[in-house]
C-alpha atoms as a PDB file:
ATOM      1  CA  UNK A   1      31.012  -0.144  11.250  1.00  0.00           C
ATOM      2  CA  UNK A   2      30.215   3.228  10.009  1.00  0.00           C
ATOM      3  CA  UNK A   3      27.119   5.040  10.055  1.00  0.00           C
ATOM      4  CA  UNK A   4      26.573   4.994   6.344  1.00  0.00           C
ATOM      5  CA  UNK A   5      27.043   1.066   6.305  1.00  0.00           C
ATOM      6  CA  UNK A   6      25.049   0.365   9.189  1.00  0.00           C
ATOM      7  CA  UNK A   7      22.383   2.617   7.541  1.00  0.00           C
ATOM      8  CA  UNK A   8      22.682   0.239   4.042  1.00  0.00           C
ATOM      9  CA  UNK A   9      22.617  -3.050   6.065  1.00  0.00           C
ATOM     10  CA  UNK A  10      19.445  -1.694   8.153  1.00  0.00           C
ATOM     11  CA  UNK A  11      17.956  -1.037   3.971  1.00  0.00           C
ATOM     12  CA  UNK A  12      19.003  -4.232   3.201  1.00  0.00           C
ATOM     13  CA  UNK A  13      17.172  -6.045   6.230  1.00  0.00           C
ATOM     14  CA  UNK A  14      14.159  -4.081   5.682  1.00  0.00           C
ATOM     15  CA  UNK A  15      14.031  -4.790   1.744  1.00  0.00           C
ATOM     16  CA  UNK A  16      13.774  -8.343   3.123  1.00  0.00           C
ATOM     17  CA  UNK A  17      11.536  -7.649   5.244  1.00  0.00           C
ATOM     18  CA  UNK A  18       9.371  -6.013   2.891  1.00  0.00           C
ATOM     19  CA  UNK A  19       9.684  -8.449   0.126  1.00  0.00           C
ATOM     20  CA  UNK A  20       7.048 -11.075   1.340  1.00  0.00           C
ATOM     21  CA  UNK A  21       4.582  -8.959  -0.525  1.00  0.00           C
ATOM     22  CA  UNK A  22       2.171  -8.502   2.382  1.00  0.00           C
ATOM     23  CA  UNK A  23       2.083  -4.962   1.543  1.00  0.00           C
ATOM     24  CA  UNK A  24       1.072  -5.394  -2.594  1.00  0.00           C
ATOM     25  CA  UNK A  25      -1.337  -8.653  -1.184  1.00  0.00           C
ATOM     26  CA  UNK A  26      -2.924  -6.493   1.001  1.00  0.00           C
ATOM     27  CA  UNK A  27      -3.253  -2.931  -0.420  1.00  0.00           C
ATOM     28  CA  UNK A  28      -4.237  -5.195  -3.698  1.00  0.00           C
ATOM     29  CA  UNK A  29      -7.650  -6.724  -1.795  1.00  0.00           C
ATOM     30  CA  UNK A  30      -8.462  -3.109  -0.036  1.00  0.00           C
ATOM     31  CA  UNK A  31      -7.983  -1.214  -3.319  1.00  0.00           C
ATOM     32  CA  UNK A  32      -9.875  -4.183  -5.063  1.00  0.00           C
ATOM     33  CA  UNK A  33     -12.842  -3.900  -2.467  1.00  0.00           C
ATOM     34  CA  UNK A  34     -12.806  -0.154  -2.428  1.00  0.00           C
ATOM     35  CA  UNK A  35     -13.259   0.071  -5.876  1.00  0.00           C
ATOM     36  CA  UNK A  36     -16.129  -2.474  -6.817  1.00  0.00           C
ATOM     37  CA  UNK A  37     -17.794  -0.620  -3.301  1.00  0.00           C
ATOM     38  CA  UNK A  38     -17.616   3.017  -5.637  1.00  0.00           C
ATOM     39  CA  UNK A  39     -18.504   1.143  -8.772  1.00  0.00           C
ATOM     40  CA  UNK A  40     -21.286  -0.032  -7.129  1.00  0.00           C
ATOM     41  CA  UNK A  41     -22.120   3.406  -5.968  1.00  0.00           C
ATOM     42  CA  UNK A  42     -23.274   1.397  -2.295  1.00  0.00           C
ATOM     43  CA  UNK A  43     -24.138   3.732   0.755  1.00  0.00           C
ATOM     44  CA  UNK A  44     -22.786   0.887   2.725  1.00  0.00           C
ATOM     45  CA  UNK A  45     -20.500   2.390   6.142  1.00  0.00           C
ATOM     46  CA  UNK A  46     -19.103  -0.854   6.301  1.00  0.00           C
ATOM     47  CA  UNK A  47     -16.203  -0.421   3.863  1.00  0.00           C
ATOM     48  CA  UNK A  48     -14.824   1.742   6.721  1.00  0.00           C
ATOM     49  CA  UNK A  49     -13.504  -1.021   8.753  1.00  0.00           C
ATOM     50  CA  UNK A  50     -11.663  -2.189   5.837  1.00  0.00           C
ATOM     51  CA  UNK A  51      -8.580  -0.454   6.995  1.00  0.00           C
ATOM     52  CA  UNK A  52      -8.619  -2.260  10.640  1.00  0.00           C
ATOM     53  CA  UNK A  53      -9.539  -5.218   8.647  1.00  0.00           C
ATOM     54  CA  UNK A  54      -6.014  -4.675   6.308  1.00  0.00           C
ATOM     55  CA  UNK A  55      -4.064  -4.099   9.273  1.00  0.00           C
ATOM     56  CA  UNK A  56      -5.430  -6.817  11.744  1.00  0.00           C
ATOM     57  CA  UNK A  57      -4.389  -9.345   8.479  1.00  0.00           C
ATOM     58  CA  UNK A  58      -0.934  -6.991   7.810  1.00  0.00           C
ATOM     59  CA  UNK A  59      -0.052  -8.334  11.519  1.00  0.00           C
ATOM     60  CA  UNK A  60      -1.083 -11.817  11.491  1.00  0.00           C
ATOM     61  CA  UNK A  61       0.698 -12.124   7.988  1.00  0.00           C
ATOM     62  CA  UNK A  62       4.110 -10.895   9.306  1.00  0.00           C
ATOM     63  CA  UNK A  63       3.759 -13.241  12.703  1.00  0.00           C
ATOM     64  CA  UNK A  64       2.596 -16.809  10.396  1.00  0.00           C
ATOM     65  CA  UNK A  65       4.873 -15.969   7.396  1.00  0.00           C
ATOM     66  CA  UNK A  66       7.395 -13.369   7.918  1.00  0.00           C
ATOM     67  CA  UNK A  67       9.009 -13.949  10.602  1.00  0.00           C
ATOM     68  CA  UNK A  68       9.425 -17.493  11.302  1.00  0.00           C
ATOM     69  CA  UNK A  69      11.481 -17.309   8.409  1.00  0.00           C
ATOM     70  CA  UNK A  70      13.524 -14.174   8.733  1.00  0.00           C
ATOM     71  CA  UNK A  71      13.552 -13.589  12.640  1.00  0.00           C
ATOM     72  CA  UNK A  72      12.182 -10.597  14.505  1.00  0.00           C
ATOM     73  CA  UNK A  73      14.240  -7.615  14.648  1.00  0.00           C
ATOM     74  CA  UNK A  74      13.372  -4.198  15.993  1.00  0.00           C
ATOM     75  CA  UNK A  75      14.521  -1.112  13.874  1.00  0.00           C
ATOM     76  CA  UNK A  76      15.735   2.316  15.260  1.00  0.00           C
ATOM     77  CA  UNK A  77      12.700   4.528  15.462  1.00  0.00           C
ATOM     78  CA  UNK A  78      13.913   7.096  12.603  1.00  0.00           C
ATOM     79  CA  UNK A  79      11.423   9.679  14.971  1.00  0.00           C
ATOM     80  CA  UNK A  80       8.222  10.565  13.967  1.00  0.00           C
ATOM     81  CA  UNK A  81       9.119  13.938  12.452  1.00  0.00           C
ATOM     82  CA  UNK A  82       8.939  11.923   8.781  1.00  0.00           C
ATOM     83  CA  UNK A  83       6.058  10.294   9.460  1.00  0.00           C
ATOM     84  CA  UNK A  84       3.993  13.667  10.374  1.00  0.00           C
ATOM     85  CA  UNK A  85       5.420  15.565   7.816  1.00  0.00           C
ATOM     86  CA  UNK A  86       4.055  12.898   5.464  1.00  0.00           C
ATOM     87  CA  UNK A  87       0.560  13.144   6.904  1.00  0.00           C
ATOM     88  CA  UNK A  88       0.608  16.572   7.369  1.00  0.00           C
ATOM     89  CA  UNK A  89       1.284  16.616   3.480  1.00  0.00           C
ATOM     90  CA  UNK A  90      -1.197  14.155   2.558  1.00  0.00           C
ATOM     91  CA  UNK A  91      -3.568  15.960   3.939  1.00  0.00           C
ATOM     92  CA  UNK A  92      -2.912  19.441   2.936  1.00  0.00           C
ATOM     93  CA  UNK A  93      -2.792  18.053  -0.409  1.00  0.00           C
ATOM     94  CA  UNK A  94      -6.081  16.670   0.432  1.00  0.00           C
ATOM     95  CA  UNK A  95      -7.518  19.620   1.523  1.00  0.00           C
ATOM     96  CA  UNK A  96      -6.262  22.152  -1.463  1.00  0.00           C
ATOM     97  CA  UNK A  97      -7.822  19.277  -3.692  1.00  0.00           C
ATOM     98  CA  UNK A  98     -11.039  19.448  -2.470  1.00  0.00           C
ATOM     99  CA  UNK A  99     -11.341  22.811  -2.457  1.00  0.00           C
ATOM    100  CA  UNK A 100     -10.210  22.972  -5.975  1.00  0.00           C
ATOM    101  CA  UNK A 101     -12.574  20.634  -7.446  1.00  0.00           C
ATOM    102  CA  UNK A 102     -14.978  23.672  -6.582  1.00  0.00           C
ATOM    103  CA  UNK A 103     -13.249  25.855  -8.880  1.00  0.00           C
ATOM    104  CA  UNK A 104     -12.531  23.293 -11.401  1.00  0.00           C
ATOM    105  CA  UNK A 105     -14.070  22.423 -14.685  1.00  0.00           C
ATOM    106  CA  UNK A 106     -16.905  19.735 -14.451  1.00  0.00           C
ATOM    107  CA  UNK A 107     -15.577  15.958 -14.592  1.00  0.00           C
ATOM    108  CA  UNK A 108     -12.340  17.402 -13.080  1.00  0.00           C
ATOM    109  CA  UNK A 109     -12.985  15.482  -9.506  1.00  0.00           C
ATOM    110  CA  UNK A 110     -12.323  12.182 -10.579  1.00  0.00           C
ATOM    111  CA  UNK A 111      -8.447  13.555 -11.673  1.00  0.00           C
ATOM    112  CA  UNK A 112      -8.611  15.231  -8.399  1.00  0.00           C
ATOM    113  CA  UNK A 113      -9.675  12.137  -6.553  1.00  0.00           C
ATOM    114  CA  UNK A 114      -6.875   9.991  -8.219  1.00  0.00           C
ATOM    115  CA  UNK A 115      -4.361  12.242  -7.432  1.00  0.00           C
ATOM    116  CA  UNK A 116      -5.751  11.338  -4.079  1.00  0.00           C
ATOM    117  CA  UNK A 117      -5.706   7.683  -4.167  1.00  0.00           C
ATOM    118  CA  UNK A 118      -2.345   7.816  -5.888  1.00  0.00           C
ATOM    119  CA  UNK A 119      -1.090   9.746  -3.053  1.00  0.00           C
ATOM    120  CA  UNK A 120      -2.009   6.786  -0.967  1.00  0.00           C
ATOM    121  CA  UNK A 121      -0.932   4.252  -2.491  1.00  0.00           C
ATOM    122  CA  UNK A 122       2.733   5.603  -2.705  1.00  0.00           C
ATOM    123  CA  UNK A 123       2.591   5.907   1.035  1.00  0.00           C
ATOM    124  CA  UNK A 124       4.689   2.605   1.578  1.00  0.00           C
ATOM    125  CA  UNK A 125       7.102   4.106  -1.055  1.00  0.00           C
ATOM    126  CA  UNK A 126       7.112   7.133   1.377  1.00  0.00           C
ATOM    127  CA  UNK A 127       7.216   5.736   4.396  1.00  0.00           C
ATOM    128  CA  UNK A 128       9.187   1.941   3.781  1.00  0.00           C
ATOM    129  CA  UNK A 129      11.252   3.025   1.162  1.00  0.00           C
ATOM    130  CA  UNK A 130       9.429   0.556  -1.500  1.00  0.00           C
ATOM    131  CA  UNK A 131      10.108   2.262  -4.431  1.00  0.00           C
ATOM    132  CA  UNK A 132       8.097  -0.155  -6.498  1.00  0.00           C
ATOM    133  CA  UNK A 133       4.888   1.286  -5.087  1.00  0.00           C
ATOM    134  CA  UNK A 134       5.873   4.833  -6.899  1.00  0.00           C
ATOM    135  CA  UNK A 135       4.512   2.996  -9.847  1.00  0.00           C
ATOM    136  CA  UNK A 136       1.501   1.362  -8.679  1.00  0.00           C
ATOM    137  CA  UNK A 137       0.127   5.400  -7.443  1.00  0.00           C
ATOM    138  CA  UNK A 138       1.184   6.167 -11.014  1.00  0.00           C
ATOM    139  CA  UNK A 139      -0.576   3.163 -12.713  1.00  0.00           C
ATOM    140  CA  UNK A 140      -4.094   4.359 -10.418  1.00  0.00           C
ATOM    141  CA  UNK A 141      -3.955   7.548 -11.803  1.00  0.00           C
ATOM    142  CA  UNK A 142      -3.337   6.574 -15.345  1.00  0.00           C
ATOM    143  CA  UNK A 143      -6.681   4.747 -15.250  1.00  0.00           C
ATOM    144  CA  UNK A 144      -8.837   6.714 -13.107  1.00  0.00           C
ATOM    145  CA  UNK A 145      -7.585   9.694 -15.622  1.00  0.00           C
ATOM    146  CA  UNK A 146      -8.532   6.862 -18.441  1.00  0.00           C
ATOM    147  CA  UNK A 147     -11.770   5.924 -16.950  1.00  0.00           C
ATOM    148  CA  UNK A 148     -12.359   9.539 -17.298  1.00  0.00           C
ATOM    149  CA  UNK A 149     -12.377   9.906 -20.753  1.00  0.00           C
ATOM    150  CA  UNK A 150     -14.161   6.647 -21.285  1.00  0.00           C
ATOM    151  CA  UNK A 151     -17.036   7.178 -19.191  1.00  0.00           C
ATOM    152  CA  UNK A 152     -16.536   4.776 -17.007  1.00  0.00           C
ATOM    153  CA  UNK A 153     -16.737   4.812 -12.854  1.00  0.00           C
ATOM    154  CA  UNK A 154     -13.349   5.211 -11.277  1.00  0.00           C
ATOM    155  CA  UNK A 155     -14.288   2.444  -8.981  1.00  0.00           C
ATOM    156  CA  UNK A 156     -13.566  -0.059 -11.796  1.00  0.00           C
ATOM    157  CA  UNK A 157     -10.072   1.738 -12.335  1.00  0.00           C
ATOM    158  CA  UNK A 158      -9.104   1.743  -8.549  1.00  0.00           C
ATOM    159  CA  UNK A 159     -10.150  -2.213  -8.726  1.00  0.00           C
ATOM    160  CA  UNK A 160      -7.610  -2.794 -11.420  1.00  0.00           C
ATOM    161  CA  UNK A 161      -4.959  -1.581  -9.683  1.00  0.00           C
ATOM    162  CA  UNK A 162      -6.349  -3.786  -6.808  1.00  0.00           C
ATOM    163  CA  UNK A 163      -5.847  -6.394  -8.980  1.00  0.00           C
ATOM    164  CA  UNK A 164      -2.987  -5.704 -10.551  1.00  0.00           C
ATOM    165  CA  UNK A 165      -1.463  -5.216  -7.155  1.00  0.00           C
ATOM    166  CA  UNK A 166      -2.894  -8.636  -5.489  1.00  0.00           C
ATOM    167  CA  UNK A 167      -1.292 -10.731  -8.211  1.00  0.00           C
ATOM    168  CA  UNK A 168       2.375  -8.601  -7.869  1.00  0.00           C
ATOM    169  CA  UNK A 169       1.644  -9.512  -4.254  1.00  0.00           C
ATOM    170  CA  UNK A 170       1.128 -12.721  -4.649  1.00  0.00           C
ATOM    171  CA  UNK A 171       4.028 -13.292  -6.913  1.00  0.00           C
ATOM    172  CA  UNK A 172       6.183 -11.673  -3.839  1.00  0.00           C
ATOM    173  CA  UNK A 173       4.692 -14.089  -1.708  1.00  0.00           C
ATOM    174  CA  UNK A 174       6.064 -16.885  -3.686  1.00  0.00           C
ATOM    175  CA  UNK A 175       9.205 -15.442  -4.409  1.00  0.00           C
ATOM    176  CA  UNK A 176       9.900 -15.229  -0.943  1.00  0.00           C
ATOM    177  CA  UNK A 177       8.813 -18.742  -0.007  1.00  0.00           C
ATOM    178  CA  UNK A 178      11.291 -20.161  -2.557  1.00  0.00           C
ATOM    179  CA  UNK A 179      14.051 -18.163  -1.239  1.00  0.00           C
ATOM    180  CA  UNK A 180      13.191 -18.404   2.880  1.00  0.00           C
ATOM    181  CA  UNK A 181      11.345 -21.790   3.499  1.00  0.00           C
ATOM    182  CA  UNK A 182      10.287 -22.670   6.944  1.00  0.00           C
ATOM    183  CA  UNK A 183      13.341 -25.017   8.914  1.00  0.00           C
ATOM    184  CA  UNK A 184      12.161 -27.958   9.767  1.00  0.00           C
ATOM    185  CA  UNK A 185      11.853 -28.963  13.292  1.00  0.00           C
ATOM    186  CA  UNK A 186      11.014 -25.178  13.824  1.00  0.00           C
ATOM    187  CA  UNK A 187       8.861 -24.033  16.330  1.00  0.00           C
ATOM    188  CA  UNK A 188       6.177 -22.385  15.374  1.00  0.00           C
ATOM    189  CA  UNK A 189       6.388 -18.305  16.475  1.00  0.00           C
ATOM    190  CA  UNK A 190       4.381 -17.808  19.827  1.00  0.00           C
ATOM    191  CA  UNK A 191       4.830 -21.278  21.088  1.00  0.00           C
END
């Protein structure tokens, strides 16, 4: 096999992979949470562990659904040169946008802040290759620039897409059932 079709098969695996909507589920609860926390406008420090929360259920997801259907497979470590230059982007973006909002006109932050939250929520696109979540950042910035103009929080708009993402997720999920159920007489993964 060549390089270029063993690089299209790995795709192809990892589309599977990917296609059990953990990611949408997930990022769809988080986002959902987030958001009603802003809207809220709670001083509350525990919507921090929400991201060890996401990725403690990201794990047990993958072992009790994933991959007693598909198998476990490790992929070629692709290096983490992508991977930093991603977060070494993210945050310089990060960083110039919070310094503008200084120099920009008043009600300007909450554009600046879902530029923000749009940049992280294309991060699977980024780093997975699922394309799909190019719209999602685009659909969070569409109505955090909407809940601008309408006075509303952004919270509520960050929610949506929270929402909006947990029922695409969820949709996945079944999807994916249909198409890889359990074998029967299958023992369970870790037994």
């Amino acid at each position: 096999m060549e390089s270029h079709e063993l690089d299209m098969l790995e795709k192809r695996v990892l589309a599977s992979f990917h296609s059990d909507g953990a990611a949408e589920t997930l990022m769809g609860i988080a986002l959902g949470l987030a958001g009603f926390h802003m809207a809220a406008q709670s001083d509350a420090p525990t919507i921090g562990i929400l991201p060890v929360i996401v990725i403690l259920l990201a794990r047990a997801w993958k072992k009790r659904i994933t991959y007693p259907r598909l198998g476990y497979a490790g992929f070629a470590k692709r290096g983490r040169t992508k991977r930093l230059t991603v977060v070494l982007t993210l945050l310089t973006v990060t960083a110039v946008a919070l310094v503008a909002i200084q120099y920009l006109p008043t009600g300007s932050g909450k554009l600046v802040m879902g530029l923000i939250v749009s940049a992280a929520i294309t991060l699977p696109a980024i780093l997975k290759g699922m394309r799909h979540f190019y719209l999602f950042g685009l659909l969070c910035f569409g109505l955090i620039a909407a809940s601008t103009y309408i006075h509303v929080s952004a919270g509520y708009a960050i929610a949506a897409t929270g929402a909006i993402l947990l029922v695409v997720g969820l949709i996945r999920l079944k999807n994916f059932l249909d198409q890889h159920p359990k074998q029967m007489g299958e023992a369970p993964l870790g037994a």
